[in-house]
N, C-alpha and C. Protein backbone atom coordinates (compact mmCIF):
# COMPACT_ATOMS: atom_id res chain seq x y z
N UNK A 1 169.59 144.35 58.98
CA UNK A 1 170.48 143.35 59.52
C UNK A 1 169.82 142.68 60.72
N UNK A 2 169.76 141.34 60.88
CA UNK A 2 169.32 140.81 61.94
C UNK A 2 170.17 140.86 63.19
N UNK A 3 169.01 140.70 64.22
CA UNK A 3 169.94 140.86 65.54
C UNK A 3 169.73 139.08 66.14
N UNK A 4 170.72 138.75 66.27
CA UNK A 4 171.00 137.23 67.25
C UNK A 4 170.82 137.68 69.11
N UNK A 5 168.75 137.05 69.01
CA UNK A 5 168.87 137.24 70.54
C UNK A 5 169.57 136.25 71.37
N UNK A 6 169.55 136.23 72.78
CA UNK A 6 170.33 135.96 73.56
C UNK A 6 169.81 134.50 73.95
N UNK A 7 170.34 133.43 74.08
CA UNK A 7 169.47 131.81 74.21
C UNK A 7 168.57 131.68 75.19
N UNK A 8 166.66 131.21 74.81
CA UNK A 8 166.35 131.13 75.46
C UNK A 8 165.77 129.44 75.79
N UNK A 9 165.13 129.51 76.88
CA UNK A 9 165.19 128.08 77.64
C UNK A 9 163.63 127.66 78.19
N UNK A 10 163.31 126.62 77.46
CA UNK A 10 161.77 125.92 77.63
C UNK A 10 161.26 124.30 77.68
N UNK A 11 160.43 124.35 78.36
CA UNK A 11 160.31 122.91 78.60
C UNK A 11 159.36 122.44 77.67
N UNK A 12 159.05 121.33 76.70
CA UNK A 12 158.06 121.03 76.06
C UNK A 12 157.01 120.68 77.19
N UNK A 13 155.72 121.00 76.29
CA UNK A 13 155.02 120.80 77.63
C UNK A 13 154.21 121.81 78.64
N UNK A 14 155.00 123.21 78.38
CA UNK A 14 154.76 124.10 78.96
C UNK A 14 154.47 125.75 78.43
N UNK A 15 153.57 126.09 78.38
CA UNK A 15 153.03 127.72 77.36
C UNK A 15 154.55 128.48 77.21
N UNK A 16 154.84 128.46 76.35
CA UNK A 16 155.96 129.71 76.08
C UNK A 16 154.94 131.10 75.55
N UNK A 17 156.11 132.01 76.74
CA UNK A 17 155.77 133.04 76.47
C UNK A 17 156.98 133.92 75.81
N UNK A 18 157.08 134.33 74.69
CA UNK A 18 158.16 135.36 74.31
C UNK A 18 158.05 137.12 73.94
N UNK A 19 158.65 137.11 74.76
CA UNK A 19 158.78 138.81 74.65
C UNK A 19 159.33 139.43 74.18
N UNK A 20 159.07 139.97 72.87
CA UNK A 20 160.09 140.51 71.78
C UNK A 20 160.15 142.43 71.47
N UNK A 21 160.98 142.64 71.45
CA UNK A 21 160.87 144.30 70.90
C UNK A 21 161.56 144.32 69.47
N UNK A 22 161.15 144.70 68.51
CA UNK A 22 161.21 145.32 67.39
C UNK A 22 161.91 146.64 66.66
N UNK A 23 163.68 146.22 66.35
CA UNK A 23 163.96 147.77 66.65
C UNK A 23 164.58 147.60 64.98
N UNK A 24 165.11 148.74 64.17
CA UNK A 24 165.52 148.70 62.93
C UNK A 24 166.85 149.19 62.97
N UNK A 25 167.72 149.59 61.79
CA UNK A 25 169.26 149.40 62.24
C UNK A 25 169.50 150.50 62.89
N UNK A 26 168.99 151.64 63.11
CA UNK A 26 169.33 152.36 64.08
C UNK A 26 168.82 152.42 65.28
N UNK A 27 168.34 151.19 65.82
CA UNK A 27 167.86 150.89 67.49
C UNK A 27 166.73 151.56 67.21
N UNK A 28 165.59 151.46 66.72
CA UNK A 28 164.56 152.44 66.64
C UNK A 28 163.52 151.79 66.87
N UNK A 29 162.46 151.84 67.74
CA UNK A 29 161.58 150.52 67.41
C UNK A 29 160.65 150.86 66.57
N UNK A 30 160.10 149.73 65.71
CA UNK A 30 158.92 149.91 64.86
C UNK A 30 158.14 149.86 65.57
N UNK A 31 156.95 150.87 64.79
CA UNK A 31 155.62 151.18 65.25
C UNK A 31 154.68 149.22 64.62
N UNK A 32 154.60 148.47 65.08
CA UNK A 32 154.23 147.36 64.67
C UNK A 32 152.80 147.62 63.84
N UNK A 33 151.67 148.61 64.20
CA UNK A 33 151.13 149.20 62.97
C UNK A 33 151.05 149.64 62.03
N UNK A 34 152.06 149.65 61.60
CA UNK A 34 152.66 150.09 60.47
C UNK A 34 153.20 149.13 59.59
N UNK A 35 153.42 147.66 60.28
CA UNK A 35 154.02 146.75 59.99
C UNK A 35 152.61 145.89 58.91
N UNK A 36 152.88 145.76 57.60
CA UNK A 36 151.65 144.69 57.03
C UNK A 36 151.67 143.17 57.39
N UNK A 37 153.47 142.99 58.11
CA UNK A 37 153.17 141.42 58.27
C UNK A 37 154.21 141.14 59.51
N UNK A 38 154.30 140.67 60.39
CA UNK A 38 154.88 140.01 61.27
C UNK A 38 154.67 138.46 60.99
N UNK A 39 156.07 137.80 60.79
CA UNK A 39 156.14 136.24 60.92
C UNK A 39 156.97 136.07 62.18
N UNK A 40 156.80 134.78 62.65
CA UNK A 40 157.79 133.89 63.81
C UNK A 40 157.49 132.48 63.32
N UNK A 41 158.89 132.19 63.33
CA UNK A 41 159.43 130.71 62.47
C UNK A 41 160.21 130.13 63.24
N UNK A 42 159.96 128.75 63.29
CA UNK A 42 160.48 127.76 64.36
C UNK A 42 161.54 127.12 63.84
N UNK A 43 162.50 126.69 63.60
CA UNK A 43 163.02 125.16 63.01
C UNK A 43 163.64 124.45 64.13
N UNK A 44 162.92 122.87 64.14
CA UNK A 44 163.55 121.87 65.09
C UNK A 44 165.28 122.18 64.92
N UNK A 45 165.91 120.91 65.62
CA UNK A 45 167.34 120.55 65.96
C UNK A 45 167.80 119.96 64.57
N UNK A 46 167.03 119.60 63.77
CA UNK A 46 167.44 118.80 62.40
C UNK A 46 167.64 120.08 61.36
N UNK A 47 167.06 121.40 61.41
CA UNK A 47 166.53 122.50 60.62
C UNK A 47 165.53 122.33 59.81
N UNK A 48 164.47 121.63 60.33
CA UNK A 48 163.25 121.58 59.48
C UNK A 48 162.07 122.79 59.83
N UNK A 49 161.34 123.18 59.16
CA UNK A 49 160.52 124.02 60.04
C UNK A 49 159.08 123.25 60.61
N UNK A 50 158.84 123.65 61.52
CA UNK A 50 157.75 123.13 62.45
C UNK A 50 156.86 123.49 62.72
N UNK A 51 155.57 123.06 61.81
CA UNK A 51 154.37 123.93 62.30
C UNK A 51 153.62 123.91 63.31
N UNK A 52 153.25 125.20 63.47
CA UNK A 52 152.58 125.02 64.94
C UNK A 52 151.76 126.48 64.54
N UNK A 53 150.91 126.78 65.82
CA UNK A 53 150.51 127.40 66.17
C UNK A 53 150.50 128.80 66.96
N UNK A 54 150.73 129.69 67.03
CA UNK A 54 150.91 130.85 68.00
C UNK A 54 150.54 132.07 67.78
N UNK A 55 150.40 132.68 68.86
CA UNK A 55 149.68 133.65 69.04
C UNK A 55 150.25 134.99 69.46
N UNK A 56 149.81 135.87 68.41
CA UNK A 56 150.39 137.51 68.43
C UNK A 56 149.97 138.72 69.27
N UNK A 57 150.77 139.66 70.03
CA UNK A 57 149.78 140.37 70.40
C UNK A 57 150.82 141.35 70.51
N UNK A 58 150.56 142.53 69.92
CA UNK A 58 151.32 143.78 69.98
C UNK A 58 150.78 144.33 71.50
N UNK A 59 151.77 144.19 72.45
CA UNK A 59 151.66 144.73 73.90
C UNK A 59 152.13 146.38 74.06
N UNK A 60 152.84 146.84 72.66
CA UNK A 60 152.92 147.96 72.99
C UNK A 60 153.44 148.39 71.48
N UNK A 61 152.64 148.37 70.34
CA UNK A 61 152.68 148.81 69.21
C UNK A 61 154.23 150.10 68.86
N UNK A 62 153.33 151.02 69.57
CA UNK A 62 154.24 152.07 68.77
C UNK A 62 155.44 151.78 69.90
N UNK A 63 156.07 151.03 70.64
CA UNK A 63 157.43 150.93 71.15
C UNK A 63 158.25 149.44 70.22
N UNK A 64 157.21 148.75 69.94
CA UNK A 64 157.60 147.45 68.73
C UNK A 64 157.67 146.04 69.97
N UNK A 65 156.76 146.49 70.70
CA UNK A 65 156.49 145.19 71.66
C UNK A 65 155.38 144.45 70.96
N UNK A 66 156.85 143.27 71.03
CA UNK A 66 155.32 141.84 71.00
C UNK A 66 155.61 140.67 71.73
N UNK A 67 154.50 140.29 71.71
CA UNK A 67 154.24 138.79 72.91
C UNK A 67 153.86 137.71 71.89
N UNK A 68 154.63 136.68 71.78
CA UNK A 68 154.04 135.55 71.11
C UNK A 68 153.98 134.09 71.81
N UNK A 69 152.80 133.94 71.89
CA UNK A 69 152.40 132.85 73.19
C UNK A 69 152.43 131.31 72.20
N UNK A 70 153.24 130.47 72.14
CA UNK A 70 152.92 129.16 71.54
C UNK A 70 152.36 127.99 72.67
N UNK A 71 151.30 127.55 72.66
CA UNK A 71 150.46 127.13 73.88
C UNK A 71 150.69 125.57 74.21
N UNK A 72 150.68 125.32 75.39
CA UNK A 72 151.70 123.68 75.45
C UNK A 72 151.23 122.41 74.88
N UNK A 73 149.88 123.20 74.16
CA UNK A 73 149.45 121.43 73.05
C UNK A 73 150.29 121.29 71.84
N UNK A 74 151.25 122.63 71.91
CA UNK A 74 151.96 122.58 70.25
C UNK A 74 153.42 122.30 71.09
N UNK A 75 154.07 122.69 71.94
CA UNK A 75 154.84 122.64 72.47
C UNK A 75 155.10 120.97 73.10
N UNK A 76 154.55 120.33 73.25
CA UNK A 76 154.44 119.01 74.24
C UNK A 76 154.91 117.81 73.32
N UNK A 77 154.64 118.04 72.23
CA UNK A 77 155.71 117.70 71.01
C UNK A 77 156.75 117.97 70.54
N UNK A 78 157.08 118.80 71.18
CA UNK A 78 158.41 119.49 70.21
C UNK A 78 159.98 118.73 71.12
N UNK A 79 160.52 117.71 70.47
CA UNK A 79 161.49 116.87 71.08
C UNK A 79 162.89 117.77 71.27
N UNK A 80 163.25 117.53 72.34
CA UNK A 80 164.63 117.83 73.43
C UNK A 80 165.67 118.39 72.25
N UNK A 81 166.75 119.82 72.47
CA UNK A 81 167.44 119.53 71.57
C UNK A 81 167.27 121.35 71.00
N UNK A 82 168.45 121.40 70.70
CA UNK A 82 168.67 123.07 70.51
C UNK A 82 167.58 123.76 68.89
N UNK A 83 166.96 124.44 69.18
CA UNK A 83 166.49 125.07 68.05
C UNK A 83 165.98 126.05 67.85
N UNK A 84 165.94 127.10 66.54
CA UNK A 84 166.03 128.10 66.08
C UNK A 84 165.04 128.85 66.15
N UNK A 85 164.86 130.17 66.41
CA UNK A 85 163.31 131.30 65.86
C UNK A 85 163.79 132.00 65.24
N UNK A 86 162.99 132.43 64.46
CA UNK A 86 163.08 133.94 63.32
C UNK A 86 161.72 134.86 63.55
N UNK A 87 162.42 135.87 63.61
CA UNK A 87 161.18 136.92 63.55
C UNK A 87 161.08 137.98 62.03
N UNK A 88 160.64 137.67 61.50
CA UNK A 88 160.30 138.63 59.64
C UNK A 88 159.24 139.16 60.08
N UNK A 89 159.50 140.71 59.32
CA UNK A 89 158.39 141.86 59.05
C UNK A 89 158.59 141.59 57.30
N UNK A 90 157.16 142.86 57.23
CA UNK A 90 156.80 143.31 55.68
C UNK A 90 157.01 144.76 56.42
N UNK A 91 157.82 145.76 55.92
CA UNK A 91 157.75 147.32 56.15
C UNK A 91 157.95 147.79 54.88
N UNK A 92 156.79 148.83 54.12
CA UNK A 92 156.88 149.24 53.04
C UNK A 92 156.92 148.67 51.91
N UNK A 93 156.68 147.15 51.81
CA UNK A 93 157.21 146.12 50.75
C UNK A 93 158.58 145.41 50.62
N UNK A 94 159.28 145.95 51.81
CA UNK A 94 160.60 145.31 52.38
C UNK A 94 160.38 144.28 53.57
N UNK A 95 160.90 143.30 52.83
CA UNK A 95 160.99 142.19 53.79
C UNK A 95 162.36 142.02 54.67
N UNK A 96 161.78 142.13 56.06
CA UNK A 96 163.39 141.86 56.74
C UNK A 96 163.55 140.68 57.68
N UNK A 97 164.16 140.37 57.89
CA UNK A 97 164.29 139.29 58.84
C UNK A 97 165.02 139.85 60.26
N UNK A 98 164.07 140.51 60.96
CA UNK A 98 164.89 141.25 62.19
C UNK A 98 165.97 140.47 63.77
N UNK A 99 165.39 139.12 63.95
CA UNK A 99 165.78 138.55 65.02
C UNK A 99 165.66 137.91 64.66
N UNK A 100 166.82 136.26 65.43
CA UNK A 100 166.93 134.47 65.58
C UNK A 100 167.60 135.03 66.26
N UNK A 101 167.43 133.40 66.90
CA UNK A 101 168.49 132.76 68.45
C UNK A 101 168.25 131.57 67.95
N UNK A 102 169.10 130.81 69.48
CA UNK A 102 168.74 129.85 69.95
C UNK A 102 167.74 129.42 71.05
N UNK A 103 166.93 128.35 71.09
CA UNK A 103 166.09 128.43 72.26
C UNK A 103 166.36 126.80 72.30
N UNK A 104 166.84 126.24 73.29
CA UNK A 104 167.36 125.44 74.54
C UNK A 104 165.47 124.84 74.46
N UNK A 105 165.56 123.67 74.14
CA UNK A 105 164.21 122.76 74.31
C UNK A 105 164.69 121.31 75.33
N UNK A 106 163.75 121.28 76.32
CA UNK A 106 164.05 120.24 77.39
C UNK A 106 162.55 119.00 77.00
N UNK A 107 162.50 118.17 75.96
CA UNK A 107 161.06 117.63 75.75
C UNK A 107 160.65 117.64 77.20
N UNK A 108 159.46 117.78 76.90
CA UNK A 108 158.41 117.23 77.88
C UNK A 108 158.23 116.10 78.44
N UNK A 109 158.89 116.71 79.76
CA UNK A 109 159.36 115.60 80.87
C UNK A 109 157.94 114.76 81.56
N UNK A 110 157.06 115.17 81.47
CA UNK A 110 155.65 114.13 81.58
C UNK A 110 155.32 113.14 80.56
N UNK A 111 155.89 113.27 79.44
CA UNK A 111 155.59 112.35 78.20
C UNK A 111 156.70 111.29 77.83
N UNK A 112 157.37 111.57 79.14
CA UNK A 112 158.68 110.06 78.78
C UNK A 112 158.35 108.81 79.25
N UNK A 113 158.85 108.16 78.34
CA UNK A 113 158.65 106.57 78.28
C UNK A 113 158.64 106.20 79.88
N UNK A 114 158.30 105.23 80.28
CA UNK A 114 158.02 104.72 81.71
C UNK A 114 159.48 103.69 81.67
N UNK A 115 160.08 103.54 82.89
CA UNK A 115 161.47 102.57 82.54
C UNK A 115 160.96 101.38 83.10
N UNK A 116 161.28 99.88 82.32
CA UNK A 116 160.90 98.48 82.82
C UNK A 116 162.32 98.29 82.89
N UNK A 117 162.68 97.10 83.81
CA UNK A 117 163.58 96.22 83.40
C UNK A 117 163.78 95.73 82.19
N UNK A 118 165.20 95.81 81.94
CA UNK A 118 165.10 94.81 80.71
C UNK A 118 164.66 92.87 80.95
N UNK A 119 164.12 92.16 79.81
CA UNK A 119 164.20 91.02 80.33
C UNK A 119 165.12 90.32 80.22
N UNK A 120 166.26 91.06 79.50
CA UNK A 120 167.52 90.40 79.80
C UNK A 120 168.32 90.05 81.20
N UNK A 121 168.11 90.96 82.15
CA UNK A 121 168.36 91.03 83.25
C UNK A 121 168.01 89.25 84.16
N UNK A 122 166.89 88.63 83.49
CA UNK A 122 166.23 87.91 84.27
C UNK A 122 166.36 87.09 83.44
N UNK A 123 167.30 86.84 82.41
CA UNK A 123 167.16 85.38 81.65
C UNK A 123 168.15 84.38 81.97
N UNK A 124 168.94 84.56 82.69
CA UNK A 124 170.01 83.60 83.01
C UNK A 124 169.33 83.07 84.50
N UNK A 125 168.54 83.13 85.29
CA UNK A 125 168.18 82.74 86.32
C UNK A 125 166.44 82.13 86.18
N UNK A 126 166.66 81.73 86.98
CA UNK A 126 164.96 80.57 87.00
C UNK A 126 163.93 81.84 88.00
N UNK A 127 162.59 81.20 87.82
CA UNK A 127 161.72 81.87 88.40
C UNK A 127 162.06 82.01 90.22
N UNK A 128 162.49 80.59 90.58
CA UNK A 128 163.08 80.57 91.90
C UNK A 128 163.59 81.08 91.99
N UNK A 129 164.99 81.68 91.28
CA UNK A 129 166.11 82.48 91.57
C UNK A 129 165.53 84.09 92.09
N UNK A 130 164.39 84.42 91.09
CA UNK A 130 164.13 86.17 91.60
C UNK A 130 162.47 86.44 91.54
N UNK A 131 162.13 86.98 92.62
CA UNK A 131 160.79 87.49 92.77
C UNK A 131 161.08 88.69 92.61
N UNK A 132 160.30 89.06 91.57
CA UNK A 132 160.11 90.65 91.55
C UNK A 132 158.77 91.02 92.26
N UNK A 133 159.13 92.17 92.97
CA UNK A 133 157.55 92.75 93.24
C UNK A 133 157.70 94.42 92.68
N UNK A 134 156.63 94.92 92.29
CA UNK A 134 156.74 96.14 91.70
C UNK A 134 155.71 96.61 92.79
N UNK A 135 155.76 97.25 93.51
CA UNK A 135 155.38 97.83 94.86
C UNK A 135 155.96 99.07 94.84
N UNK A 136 155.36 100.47 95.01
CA UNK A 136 155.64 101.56 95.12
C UNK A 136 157.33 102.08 94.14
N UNK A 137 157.59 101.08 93.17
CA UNK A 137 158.95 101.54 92.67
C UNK A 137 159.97 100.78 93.08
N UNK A 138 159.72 99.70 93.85
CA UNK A 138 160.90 98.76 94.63
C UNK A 138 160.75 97.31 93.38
N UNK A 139 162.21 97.03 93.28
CA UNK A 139 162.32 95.88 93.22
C UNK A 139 162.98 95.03 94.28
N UNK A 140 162.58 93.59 94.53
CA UNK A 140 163.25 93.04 95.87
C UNK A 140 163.10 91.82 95.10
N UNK A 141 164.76 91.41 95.34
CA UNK A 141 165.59 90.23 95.58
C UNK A 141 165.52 89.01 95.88
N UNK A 142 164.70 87.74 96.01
CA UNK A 142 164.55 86.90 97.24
C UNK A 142 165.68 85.69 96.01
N UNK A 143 167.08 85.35 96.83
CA UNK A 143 167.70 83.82 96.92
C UNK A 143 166.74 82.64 96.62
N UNK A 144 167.09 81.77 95.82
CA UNK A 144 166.59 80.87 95.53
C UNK A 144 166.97 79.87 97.06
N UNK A 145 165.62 78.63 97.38
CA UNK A 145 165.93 78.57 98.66
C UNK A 145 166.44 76.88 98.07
N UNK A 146 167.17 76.54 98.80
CA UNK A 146 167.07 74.84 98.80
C UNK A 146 165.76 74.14 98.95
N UNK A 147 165.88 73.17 98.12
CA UNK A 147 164.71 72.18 98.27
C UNK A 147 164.26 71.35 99.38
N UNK A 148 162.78 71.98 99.95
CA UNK A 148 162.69 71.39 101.24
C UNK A 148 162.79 69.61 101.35
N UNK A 149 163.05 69.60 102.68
CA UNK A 149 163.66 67.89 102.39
C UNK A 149 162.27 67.44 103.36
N UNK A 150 161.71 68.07 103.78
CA UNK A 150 160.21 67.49 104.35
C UNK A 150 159.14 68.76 104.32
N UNK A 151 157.86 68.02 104.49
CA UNK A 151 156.59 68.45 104.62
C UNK A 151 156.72 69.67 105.43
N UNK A 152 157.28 69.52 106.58
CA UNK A 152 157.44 70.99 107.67
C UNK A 152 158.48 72.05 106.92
N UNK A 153 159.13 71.77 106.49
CA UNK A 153 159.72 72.64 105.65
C UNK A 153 159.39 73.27 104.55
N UNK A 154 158.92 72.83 103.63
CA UNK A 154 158.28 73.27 102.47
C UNK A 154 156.94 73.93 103.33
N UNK A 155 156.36 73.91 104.27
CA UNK A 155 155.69 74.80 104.99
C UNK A 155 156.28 75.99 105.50
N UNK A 156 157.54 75.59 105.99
CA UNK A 156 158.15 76.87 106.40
C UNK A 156 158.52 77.88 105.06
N UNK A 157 159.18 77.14 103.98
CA UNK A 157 159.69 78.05 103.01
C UNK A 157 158.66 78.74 102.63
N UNK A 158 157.41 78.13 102.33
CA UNK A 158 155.87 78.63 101.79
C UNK A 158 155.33 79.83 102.64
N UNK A 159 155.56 79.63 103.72
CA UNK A 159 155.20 80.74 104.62
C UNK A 159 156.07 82.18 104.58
N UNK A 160 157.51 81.85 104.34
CA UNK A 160 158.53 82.96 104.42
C UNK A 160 158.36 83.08 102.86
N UNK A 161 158.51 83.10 102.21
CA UNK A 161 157.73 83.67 100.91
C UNK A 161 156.52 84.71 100.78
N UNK A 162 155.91 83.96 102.02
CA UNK A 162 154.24 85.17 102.02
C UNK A 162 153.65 84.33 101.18
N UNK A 163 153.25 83.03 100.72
CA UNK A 163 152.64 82.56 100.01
C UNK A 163 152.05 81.42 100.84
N UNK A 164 152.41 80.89 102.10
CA UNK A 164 151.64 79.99 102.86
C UNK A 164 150.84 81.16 104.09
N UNK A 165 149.85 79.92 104.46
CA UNK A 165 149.08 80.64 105.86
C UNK A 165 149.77 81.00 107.38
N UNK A 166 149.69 81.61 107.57
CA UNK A 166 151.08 81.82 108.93
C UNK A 166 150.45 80.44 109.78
N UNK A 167 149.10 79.68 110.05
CA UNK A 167 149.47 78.73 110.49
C UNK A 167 150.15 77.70 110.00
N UNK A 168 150.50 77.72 108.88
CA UNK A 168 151.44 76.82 108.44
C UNK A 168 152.68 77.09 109.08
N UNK A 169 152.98 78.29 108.63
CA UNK A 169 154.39 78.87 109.40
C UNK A 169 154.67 78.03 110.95
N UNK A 170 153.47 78.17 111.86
CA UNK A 170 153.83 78.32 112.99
C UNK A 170 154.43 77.02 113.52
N UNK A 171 152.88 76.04 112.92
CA UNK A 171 153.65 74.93 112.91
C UNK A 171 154.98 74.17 112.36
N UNK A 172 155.29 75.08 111.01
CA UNK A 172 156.60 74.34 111.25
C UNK A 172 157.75 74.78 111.54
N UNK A 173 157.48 76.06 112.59
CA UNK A 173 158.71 76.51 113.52
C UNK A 173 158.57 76.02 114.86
N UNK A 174 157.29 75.36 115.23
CA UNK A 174 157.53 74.86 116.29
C UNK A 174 157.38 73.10 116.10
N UNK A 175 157.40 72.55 115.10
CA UNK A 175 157.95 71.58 114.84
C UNK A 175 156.34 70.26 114.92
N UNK A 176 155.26 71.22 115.06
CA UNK A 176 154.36 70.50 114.84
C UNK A 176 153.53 69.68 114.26
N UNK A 177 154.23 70.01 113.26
CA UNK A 177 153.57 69.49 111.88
C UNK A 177 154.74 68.11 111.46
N UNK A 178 155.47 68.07 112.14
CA UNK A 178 156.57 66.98 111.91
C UNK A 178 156.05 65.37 112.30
């Protein structure tokens, strides 16, 4: 009879390590040498099974310890979303299916999409209306300005933009250029 372990919790992305003991219906653990086959079986959130890779290591045979390491190049794929393990032996020509759970998958939070604006955001307004700057993660705002009604002005607006020379600026805050 299988035993339903207790839910465990992993990030894609990151070496899982699982630590399993091996016991038969009377709490007994198998001697895992004795065992001709140990399987561990994955199935995604859909119930498909998922191949991968991993790695066995009887840490303590005759108590029925094992370690099965699935390493984070197989893991870094495996998308967000609850899914299943099985652990099957071969003992004597009996096949059992001793343990499943659940194991809690968080995808791999380094491999997510980067967020843009949508360009919907920016289609009802003119280029005047919004400067974007993408600077350390900021977006900033700038009002569309009125249309300068002289030469010193359209110097000034050019300057407060950051797109004229501050001597432009200066002169047309102090009215020199008029």
């Amino acid at each position: 009879m299988a035993t339903q372990h207790k839910p465990w919790s992993f990030f894609g992305g990151d070496d899982w390590f699982l630590n399993i003991q091996l016991t038969d219906a009377n709490n007994q653990p198998y001697d895992l040498d004795t065992l001709s086959e140990i399987k561990w079986l994955l199935h995604n959130p859909s119930g498909e099974i998922v191949p991968h890779t991993e790695i066995q290591t009887k840490t303590n045979a005759a108590m029925g310890m094992l370690r099965i390491w699935i390493p984070s190049a197989e893991t870094t794929n495996f998308v967000g979303g609850a899914w299943t393990d099985y652990v099957r032996i071969v003992c004597n020509g009996i096949v059992s299916t001793l343990l499943f759970g659940s194991i809690n998958v968080t995808a791999d939070p380094w491999k997510a999409p980067v967020a843009v604006a949508p360009m919907a955001t920016f289609t009802s307004r003119s280029m005047a209306d919004v400067v974007v700057v993408l600077h350390e993660e900021r977006i900033r705002r700038i009002p569309r300005r009125r249309a300068a009604t002289s030469a010193t002005g359209a110097a000034a607006d050019m300057a407060d933009m950051g797109t004229g020379s501050r001597a432009a600026a200066r002169a047309a805050r102090s009215g020199a250029g008029a």
